[in-house]
C-alpha atoms as a PDB file:
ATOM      1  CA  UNK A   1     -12.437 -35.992  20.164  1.00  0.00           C
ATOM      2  CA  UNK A   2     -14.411 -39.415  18.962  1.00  0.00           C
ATOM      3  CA  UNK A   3     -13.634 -40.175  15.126  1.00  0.00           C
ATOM      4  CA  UNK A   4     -17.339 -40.716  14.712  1.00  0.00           C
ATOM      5  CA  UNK A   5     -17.543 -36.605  16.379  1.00  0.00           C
ATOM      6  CA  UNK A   6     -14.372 -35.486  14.124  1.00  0.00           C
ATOM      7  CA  UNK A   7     -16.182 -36.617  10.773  1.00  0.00           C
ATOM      8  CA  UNK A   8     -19.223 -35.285  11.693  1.00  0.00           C
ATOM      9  CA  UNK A   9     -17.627 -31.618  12.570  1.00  0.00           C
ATOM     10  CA  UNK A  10     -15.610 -31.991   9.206  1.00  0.00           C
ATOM     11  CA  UNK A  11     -18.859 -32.908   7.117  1.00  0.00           C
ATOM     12  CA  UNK A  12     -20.615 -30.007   8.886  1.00  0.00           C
ATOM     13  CA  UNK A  13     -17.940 -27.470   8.097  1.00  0.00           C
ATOM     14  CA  UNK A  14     -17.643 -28.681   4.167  1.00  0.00           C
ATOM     15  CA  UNK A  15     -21.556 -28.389   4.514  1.00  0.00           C
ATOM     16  CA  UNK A  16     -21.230 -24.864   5.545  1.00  0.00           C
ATOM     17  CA  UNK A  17     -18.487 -23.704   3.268  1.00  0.00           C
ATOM     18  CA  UNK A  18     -20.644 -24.804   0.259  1.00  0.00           C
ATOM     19  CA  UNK A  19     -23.121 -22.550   1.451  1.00  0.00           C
ATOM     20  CA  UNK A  20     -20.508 -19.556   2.132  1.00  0.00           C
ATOM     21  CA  UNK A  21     -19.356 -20.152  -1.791  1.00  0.00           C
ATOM     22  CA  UNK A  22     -22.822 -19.521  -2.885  1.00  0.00           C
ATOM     23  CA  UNK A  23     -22.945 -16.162  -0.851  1.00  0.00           C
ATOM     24  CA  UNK A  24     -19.971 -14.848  -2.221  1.00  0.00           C
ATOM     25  CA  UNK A  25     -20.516 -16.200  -5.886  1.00  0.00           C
ATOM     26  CA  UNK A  26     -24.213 -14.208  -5.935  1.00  0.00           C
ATOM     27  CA  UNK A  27     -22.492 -11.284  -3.800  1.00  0.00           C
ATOM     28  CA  UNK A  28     -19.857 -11.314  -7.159  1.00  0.00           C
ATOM     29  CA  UNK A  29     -22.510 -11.359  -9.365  1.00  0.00           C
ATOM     30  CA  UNK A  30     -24.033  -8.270  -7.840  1.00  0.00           C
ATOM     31  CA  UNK A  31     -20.948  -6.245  -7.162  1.00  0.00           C
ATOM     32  CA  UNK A  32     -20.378  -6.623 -11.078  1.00  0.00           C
ATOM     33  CA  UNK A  33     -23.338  -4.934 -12.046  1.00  0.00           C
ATOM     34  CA  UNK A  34     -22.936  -1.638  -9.705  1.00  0.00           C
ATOM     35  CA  UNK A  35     -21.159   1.165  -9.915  1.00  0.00           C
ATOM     36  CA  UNK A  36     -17.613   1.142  -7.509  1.00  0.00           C
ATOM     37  CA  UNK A  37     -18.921   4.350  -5.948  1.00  0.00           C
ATOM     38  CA  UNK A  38     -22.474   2.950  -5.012  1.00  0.00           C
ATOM     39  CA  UNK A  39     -23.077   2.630  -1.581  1.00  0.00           C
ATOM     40  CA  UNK A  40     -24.113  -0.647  -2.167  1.00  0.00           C
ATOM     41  CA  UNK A  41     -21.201  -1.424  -3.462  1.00  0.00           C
ATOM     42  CA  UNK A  42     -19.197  -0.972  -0.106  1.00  0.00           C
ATOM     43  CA  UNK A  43     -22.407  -3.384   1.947  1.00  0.00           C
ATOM     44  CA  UNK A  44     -21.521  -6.245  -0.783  1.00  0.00           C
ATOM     45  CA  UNK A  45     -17.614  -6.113  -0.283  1.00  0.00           C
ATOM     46  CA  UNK A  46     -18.815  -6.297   3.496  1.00  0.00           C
ATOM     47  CA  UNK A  47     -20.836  -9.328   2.636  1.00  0.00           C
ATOM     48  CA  UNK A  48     -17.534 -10.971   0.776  1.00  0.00           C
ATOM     49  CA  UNK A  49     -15.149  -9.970   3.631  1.00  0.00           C
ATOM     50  CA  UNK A  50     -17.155 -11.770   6.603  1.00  0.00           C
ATOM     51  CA  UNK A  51     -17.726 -15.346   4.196  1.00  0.00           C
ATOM     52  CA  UNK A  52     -14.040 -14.978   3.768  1.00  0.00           C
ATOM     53  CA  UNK A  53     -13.979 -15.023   7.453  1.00  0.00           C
ATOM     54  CA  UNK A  54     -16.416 -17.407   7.882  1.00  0.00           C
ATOM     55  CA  UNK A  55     -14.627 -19.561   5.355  1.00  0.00           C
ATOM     56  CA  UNK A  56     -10.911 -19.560   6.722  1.00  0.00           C
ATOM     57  CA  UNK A  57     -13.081 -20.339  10.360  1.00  0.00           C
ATOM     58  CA  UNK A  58     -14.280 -23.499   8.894  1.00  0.00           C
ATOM     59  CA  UNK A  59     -11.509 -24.620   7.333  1.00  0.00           C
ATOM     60  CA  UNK A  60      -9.647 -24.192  10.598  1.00  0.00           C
ATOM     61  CA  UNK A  61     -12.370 -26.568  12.396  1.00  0.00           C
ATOM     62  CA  UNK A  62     -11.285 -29.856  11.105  1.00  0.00           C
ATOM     63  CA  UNK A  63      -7.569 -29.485  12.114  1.00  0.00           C
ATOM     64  CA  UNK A  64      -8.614 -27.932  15.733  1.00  0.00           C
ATOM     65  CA  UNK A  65     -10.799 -31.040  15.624  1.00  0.00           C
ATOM     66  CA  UNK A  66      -7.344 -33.148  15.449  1.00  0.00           C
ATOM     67  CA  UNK A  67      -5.424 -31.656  17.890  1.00  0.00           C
ATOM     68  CA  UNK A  68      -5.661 -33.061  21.500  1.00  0.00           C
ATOM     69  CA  UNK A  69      -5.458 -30.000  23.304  1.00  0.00           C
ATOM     70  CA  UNK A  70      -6.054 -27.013  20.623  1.00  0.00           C
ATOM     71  CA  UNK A  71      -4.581 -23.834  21.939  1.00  0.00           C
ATOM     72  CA  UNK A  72      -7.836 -21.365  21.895  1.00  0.00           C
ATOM     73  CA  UNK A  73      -6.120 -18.938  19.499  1.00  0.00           C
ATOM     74  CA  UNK A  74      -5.029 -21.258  16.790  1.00  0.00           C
ATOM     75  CA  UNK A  75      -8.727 -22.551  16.429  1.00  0.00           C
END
Protein backbone atom coordinates (compact mmCIF):
# COMPACT_ATOMS: atom_id res chain seq x y z
CA UNK A 1 0.00 0.00 0.00
CA UNK A 2 1.10 3.86 -0.99
CA UNK A 3 2.40 5.79 2.24
CA UNK A 4 0.19 8.64 1.15
CA UNK A 5 -2.95 5.51 1.30
CA UNK A 6 -1.38 4.03 4.72
CA UNK A 7 -1.67 7.56 6.54
CA UNK A 8 -4.81 8.21 5.27
CA UNK A 9 -6.32 4.62 6.51
CA UNK A 10 -4.45 5.31 9.91
CA UNK A 11 -5.97 8.96 10.25
CA UNK A 12 -9.36 7.45 9.31
CA UNK A 13 -9.23 4.70 11.89
CA UNK A 14 -7.94 7.25 14.86
CA UNK A 15 -10.92 9.35 13.38
CA UNK A 16 -13.24 6.56 14.02
CA UNK A 17 -12.00 5.34 17.34
CA UNK A 18 -12.57 8.88 18.76
CA UNK A 19 -15.98 8.51 17.81
CA UNK A 20 -16.29 4.77 19.29
CA UNK A 21 -14.84 6.42 22.79
CA UNK A 22 -17.67 8.79 22.83
CA UNK A 23 -20.24 5.85 22.39
CA UNK A 24 -19.00 3.93 25.07
CA UNK A 25 -18.22 6.95 27.48
CA UNK A 26 -22.23 8.13 27.09
CA UNK A 27 -23.21 4.24 27.00
CA UNK A 28 -21.14 4.34 30.74
CA UNK A 29 -22.85 7.17 31.73
CA UNK A 30 -26.20 5.53 31.15
CA UNK A 31 -25.49 2.07 32.40
CA UNK A 32 -24.60 3.95 35.79
CA UNK A 33 -27.83 5.32 36.31
CA UNK A 34 -30.01 1.94 35.75
CA UNK A 35 -30.73 -0.71 37.64
CA UNK A 36 -28.35 -4.16 36.75
CA UNK A 37 -31.62 -6.01 36.26
CA UNK A 38 -33.19 -3.45 33.73
CA UNK A 39 -33.58 -4.66 30.47
CA UNK A 40 -31.96 -1.79 29.31
CA UNK A 41 -29.29 -2.50 31.08
CA UNK A 42 -28.39 -5.75 29.05
CA UNK A 43 -29.06 -3.39 25.27
CA UNK A 44 -26.26 -0.86 26.76
CA UNK A 45 -23.62 -3.65 27.68
CA UNK A 46 -24.55 -4.74 23.98
CA UNK A 47 -23.79 -1.26 22.83
CA UNK A 48 -20.19 -1.41 24.86
CA UNK A 49 -19.38 -4.96 23.61
CA UNK A 50 -19.69 -4.19 19.69
CA UNK A 51 -17.43 -0.50 20.13
CA UNK A 52 -15.07 -2.80 21.87
CA UNK A 53 -15.20 -4.72 18.72
CA UNK A 54 -15.25 -2.02 16.59
CA UNK A 55 -12.33 -0.58 18.49
CA UNK A 56 -9.79 -3.61 18.55
CA UNK A 57 -10.97 -3.68 14.41
CA UNK A 58 -9.50 -0.32 14.01
CA UNK A 59 -6.66 -0.60 15.81
CA UNK A 60 -5.84 -3.70 13.81
CA UNK A 61 -6.18 -1.54 10.42
CA UNK A 62 -3.02 0.37 10.57
CA UNK A 63 -0.72 -2.70 11.09
CA UNK A 64 -2.76 -4.82 8.27
CA UNK A 65 -2.09 -1.58 6.40
CA UNK A 66 1.84 -2.42 6.86
CA UNK A 67 2.01 -5.75 6.00
CA UNK A 68 2.63 -6.65 2.28
CA UNK A 69 0.50 -9.49 2.02
CA UNK A 70 -1.88 -9.48 5.31
CA UNK A 71 -3.16 -12.94 5.94
CA UNK A 72 -7.20 -12.32 5.88
CA UNK A 73 -7.57 -13.57 9.47
CA UNK A 74 -5.01 -11.51 11.22
CA UNK A 75 -6.68 -8.25 9.79
Amino acid sequence: MRQPARSELAQKAHQLNNLLSVIQGYADLLLLDLDPNDDRAELLREILRASDQASQLTASLPRCSREVNPLPEAC
